[in-house]
Protein backbone atom coordinates (compact mmCIF):
# COMPACT_ATOMS: atom_id res chain seq x y z
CA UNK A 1 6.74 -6.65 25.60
CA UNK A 2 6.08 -3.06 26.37
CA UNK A 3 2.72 -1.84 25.02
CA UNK A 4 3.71 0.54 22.52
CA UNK A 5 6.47 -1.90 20.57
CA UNK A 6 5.08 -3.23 17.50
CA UNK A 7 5.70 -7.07 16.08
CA UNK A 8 6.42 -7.12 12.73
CA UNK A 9 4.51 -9.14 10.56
CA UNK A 10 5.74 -12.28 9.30
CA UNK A 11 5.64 -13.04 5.52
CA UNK A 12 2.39 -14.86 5.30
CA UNK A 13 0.49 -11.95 7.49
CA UNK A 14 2.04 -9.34 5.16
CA UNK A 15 0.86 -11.93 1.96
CA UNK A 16 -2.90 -11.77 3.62
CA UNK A 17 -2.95 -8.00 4.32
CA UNK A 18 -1.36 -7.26 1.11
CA UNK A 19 -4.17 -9.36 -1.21
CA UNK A 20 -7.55 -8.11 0.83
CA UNK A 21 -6.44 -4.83 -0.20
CA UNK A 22 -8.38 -5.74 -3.54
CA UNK A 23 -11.60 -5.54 -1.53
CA UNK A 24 -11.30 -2.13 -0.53
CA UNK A 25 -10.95 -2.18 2.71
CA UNK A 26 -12.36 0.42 5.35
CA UNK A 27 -11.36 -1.00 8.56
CA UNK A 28 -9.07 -4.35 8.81
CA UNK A 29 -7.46 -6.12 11.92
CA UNK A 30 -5.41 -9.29 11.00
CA UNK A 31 -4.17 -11.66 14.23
CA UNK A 32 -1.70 -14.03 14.07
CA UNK A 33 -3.46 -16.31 16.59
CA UNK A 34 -1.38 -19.59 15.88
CA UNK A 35 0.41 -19.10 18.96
CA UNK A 36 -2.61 -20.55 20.19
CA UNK A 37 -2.20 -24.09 19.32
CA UNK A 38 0.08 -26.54 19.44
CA UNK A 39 2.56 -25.12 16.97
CA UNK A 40 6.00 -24.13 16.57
CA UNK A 41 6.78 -20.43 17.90
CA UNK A 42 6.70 -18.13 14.87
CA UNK A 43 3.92 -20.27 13.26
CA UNK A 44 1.88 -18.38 10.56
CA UNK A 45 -1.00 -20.86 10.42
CA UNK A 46 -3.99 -19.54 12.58
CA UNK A 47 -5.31 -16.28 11.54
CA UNK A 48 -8.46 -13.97 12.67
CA UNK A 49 -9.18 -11.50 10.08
CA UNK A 50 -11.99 -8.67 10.40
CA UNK A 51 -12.78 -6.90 7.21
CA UNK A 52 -15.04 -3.61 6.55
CA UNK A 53 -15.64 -3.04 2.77
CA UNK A 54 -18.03 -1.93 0.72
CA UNK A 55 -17.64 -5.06 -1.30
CA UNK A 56 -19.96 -6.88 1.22
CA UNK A 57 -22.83 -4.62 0.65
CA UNK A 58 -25.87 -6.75 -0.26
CA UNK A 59 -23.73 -10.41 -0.02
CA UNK A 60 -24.73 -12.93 2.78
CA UNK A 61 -21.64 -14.15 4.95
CA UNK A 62 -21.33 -17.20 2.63
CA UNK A 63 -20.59 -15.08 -0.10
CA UNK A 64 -17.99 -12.22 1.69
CA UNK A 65 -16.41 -15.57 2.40
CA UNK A 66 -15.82 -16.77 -0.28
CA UNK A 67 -14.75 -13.50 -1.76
CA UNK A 68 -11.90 -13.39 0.69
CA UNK A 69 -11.29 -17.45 0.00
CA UNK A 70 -10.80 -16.17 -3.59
CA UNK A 71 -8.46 -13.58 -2.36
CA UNK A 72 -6.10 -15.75 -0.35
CA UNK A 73 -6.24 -18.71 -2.61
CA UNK A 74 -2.42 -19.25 -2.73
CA UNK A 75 -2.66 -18.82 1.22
CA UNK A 76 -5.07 -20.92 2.17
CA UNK A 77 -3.76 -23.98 -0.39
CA UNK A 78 -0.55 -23.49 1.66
CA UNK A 79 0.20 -22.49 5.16
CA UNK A 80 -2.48 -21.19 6.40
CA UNK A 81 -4.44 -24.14 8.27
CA UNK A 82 -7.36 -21.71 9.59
CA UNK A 83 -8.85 -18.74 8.91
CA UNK A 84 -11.46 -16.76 11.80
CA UNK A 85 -13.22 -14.24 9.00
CA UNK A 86 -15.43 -11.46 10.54
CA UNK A 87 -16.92 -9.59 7.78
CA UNK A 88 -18.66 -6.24 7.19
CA UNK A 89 -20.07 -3.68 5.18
CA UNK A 90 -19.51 -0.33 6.49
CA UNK A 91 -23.31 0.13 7.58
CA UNK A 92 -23.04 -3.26 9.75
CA UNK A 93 -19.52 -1.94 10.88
CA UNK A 94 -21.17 1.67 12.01
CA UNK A 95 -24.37 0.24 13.49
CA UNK A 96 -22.16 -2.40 16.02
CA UNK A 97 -23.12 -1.11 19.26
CA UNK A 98 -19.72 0.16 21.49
CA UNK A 99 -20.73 -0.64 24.97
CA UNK A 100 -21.35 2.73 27.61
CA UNK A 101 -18.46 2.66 30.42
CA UNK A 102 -20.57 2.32 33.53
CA UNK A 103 -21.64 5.68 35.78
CA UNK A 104 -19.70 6.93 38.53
CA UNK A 105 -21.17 5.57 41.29
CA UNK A 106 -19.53 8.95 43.34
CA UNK A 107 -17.32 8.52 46.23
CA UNK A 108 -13.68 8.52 46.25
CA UNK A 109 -10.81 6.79 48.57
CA UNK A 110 -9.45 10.09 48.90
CA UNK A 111 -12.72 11.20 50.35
CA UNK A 112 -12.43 8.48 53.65
C-alpha cells in the first residue's frame, strides 16, 4: 500500500477514538495491531492507544487507566480482547526526549 493512502478505520477503532474524546485529548495515536495475532483479517481486537491529556495531570498510571477503562467500557466488555495504553499529561508528553539524527561524518560517494 502506497505510503500516502489512508485505511479507514473500522467501527470499533472509530467507537474508541470517538469516546477518549471525553478526556480531552492533546495528542492521540490509535493502532489496530490485531493483525498481529492469530486472528481473522479485519479483526478489531488488539489495540495500542497513546493518549496526551490534561486529564492525567497529577494521576499515577493506575489511575489514567482506569479513566480510559471507564471510557471504553462497552468496548472492552465486547470485542476488544487487549488494550496497549500509553498515557500522558502534556508536560510528560513535551519533556519525552526526540533522539538527535547522528553528525555528518563528511565525505561523499560523489567525492571518490
Amino acid at each position: 500500500m502506497p505510503m500516502n493512502e489512508t485505511v479507514k478505520a473500522g467501527p470499533v477503532e472509530a467507537a474508541i477514538t470517538a469516546k477518549v474524546q471525553t478526556l480531552a485529548p492533546e495528542h492521540l495515536e490509535l493502532s489496530n495491531e490485531s493483525h498481529m495475532h492469530n486472528v481473522p483479517p479485519g479483526s478489531e481486537s488488539h489495540f495500542k492507544l497513546v493518549l496526551v491529556s490534561p486529564e492525567f495531570n497529577g494521576l499515577r498510571q493506575v489511575a489514567r487507566h482506569q479513566k480510559v477503562y471507564a471510557a471504553l467500557a462497552e468496548e472492552m466488555a465486547g470485542s476488544v480482547h487487549a488494550l496497549a495504553l500509553h498515557t500522558f499529561s502534556p508536560e510528560e508528553w513535551q519533556a519525552q526526549a526526540t533522539p538527535e539524527s547522528p553528525n555528518c561524518m563528511g565525505g561523499s560517494l560523489h567525492d571518490k
